[in-house]
N, C-alpha and C. Protein backbone atom coordinates (compact mmCIF):
# COMPACT_ATOMS: atom_id res chain seq x y z
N UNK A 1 -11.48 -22.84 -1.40
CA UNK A 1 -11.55 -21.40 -1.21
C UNK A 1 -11.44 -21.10 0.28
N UNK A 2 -10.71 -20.16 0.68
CA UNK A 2 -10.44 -19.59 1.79
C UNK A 2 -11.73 -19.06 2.77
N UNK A 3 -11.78 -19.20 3.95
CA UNK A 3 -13.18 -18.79 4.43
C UNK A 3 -13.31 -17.80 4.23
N UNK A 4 -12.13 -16.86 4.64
CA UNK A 4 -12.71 -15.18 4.40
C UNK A 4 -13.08 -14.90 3.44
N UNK A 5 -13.06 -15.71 1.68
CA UNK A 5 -13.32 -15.03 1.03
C UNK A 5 -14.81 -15.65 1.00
N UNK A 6 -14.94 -16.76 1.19
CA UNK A 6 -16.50 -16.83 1.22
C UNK A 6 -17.36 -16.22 1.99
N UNK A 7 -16.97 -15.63 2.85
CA UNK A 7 -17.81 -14.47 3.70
C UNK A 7 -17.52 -13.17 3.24
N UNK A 8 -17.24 -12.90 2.27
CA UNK A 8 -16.65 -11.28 1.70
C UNK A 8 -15.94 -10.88 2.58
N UNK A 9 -15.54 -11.04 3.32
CA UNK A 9 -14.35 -10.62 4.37
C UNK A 9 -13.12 -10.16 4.06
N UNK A 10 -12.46 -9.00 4.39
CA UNK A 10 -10.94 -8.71 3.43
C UNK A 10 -9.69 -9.21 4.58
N UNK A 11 -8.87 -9.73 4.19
CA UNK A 11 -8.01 -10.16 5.21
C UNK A 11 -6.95 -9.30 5.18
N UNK A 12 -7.05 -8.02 4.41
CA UNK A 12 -5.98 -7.25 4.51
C UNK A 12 -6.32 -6.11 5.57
N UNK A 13 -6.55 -6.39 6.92
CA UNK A 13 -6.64 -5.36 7.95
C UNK A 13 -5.37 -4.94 8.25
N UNK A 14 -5.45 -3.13 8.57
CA UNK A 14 -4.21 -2.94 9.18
C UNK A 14 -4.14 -3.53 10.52
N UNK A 15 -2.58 -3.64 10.95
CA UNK A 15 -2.54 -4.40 12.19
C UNK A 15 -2.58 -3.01 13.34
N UNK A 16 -2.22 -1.84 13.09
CA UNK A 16 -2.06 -0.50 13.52
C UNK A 16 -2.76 0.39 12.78
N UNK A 17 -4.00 0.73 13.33
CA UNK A 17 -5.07 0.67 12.72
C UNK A 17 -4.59 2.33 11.90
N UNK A 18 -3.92 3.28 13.30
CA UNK A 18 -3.44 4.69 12.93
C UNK A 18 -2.73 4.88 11.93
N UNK A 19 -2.03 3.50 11.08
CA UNK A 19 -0.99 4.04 10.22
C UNK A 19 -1.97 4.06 8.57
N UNK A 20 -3.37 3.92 8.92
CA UNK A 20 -3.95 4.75 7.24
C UNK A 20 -3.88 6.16 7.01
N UNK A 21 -3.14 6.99 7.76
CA UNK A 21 -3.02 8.11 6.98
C UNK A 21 -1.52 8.20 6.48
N UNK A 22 -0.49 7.55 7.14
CA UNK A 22 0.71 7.04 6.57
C UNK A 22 0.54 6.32 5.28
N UNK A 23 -0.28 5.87 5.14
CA UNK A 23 -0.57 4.56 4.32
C UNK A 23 -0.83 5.69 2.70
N UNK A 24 -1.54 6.28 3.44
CA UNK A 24 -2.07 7.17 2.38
C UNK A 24 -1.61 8.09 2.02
N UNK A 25 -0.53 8.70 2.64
CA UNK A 25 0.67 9.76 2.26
C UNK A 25 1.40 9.16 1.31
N UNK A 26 1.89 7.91 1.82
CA UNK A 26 2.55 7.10 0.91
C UNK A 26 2.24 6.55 -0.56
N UNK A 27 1.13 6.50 -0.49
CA UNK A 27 0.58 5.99 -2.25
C UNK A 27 0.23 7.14 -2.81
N UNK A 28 -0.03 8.27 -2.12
CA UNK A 28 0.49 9.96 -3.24
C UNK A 28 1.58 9.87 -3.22
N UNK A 29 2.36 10.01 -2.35
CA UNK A 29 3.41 10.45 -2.92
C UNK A 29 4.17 9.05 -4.22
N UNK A 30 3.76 8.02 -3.69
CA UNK A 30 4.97 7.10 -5.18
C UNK A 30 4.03 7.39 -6.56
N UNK A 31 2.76 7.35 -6.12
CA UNK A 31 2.05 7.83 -7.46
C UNK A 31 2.83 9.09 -8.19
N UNK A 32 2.98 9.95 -7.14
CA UNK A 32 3.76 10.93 -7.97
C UNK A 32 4.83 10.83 -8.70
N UNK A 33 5.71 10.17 -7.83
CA UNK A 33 6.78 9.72 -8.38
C UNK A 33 6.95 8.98 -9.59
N UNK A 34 5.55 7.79 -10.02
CA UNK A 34 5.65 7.01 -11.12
C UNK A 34 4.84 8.31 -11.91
N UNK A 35 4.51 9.40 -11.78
CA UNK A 35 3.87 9.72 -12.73
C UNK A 35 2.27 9.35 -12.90
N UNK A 36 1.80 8.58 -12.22
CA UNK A 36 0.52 7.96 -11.96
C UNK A 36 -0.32 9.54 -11.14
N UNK A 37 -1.94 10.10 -11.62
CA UNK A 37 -2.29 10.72 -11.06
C UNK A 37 -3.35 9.86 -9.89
N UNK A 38 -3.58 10.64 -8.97
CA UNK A 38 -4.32 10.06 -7.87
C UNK A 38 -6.33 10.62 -8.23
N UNK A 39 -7.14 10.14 -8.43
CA UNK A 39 -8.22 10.80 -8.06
C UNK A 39 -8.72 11.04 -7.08
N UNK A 40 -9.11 12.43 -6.96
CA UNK A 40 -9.50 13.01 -5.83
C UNK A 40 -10.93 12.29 -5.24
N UNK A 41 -11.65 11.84 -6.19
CA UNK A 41 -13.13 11.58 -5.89
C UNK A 41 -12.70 10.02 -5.02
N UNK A 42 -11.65 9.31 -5.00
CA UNK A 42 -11.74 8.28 -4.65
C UNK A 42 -12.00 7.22 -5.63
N UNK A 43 -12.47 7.18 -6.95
CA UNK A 43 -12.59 6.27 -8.00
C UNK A 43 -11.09 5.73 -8.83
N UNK A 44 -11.25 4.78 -8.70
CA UNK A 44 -9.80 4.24 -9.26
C UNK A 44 -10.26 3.52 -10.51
N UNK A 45 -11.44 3.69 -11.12
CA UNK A 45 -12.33 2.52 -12.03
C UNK A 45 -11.47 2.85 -13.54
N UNK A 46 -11.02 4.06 -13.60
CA UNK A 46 -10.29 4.42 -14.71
C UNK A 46 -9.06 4.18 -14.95
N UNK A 47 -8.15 3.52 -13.68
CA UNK A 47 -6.64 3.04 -13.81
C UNK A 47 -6.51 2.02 -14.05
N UNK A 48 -5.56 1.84 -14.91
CA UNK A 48 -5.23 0.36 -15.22
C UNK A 48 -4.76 -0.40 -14.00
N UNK A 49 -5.06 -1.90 -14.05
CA UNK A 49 -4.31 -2.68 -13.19
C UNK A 49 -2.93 -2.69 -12.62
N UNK A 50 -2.29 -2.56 -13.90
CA UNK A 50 -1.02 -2.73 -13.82
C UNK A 50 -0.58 -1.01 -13.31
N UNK A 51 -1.20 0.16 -13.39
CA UNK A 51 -0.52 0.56 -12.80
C UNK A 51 -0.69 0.66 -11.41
N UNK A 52 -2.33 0.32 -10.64
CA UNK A 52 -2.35 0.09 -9.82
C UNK A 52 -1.31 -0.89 -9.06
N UNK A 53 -1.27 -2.30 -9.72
CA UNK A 53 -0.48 -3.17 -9.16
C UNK A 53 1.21 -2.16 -8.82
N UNK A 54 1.47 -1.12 -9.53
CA UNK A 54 2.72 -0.70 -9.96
C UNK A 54 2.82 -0.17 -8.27
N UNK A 55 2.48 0.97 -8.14
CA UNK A 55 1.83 1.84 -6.77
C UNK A 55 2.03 0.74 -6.21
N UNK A 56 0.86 -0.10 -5.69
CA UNK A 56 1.28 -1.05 -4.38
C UNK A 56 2.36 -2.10 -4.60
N UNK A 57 2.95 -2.35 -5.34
CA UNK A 57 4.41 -3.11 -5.17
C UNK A 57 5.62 -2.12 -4.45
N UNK A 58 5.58 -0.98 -5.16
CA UNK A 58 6.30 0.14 -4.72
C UNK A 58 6.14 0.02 -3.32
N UNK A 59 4.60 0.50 -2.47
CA UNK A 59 4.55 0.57 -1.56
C UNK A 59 5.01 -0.07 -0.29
N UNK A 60 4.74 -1.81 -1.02
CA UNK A 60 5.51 -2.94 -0.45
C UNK A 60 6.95 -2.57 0.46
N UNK A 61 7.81 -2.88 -1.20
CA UNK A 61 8.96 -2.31 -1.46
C UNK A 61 9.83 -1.40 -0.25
N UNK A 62 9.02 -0.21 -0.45
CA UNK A 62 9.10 0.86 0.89
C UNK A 62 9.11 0.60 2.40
N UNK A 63 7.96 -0.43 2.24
CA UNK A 63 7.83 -0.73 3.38
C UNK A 63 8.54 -1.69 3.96
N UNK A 64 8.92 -3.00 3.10
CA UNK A 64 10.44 -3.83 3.30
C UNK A 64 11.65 -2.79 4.01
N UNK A 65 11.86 -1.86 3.06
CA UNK A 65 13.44 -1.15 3.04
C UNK A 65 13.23 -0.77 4.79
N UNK A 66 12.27 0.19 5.02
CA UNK A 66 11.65 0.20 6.20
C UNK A 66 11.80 0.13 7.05
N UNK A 67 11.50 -1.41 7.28
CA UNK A 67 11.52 -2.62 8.35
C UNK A 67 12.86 -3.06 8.49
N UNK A 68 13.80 -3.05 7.20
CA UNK A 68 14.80 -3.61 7.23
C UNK A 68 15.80 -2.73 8.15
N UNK A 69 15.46 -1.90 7.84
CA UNK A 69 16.53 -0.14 8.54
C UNK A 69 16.43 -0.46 9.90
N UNK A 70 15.13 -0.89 10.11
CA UNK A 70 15.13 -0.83 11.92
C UNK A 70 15.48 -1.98 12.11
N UNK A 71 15.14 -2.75 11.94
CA UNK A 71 15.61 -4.23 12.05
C UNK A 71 17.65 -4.27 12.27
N UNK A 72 17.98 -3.61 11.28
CA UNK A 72 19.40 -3.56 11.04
C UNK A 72 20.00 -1.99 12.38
N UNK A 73 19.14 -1.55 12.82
CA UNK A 73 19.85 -0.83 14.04
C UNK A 73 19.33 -0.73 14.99
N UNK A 74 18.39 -2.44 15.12
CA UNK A 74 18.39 -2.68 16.47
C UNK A 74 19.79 -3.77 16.65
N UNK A 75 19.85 -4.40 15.78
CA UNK A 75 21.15 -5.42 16.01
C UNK A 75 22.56 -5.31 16.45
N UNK A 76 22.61 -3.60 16.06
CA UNK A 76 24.30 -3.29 16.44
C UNK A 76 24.38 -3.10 17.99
């Protein structure tokens, strides 16, 4: 087992700490898009996995295409 997880530690820190409200624009809005509603209270205990998992693959996804855009017009 990984140390961080034996210390409850999450290893998913942002590296730019400012981009959680990006972060969070972004998973309303694909939620919307899949049709997935967001709760306001912050409880997610009522969504399924899978559509959770659905949302953050998307988000991934987004964030690949992204990276790739800039990536591809810094090169020319």
């Amino acid at each position: 087992m990984p140390v961080n997880q034996q210390q409850g530690s999450r290893s998913n820190n942002l590296v730019v700490p400012q981009a959680t409200v990006a972060l969070q624009q972004m998973k309303y809005e694909i939620a919307q898009e899949l049709g997935i509603p967001i709760a306001q209270d912050g409880y997610y205990g009522n969504y399924t996995s899978r559509d959770m998992g659905s949302i953050g693959g998307y988000i991934t996804k987004r964030l690949v295409q992204m990276a790739e855009q800039q990536l591809a017009g810094r090169t020319r």
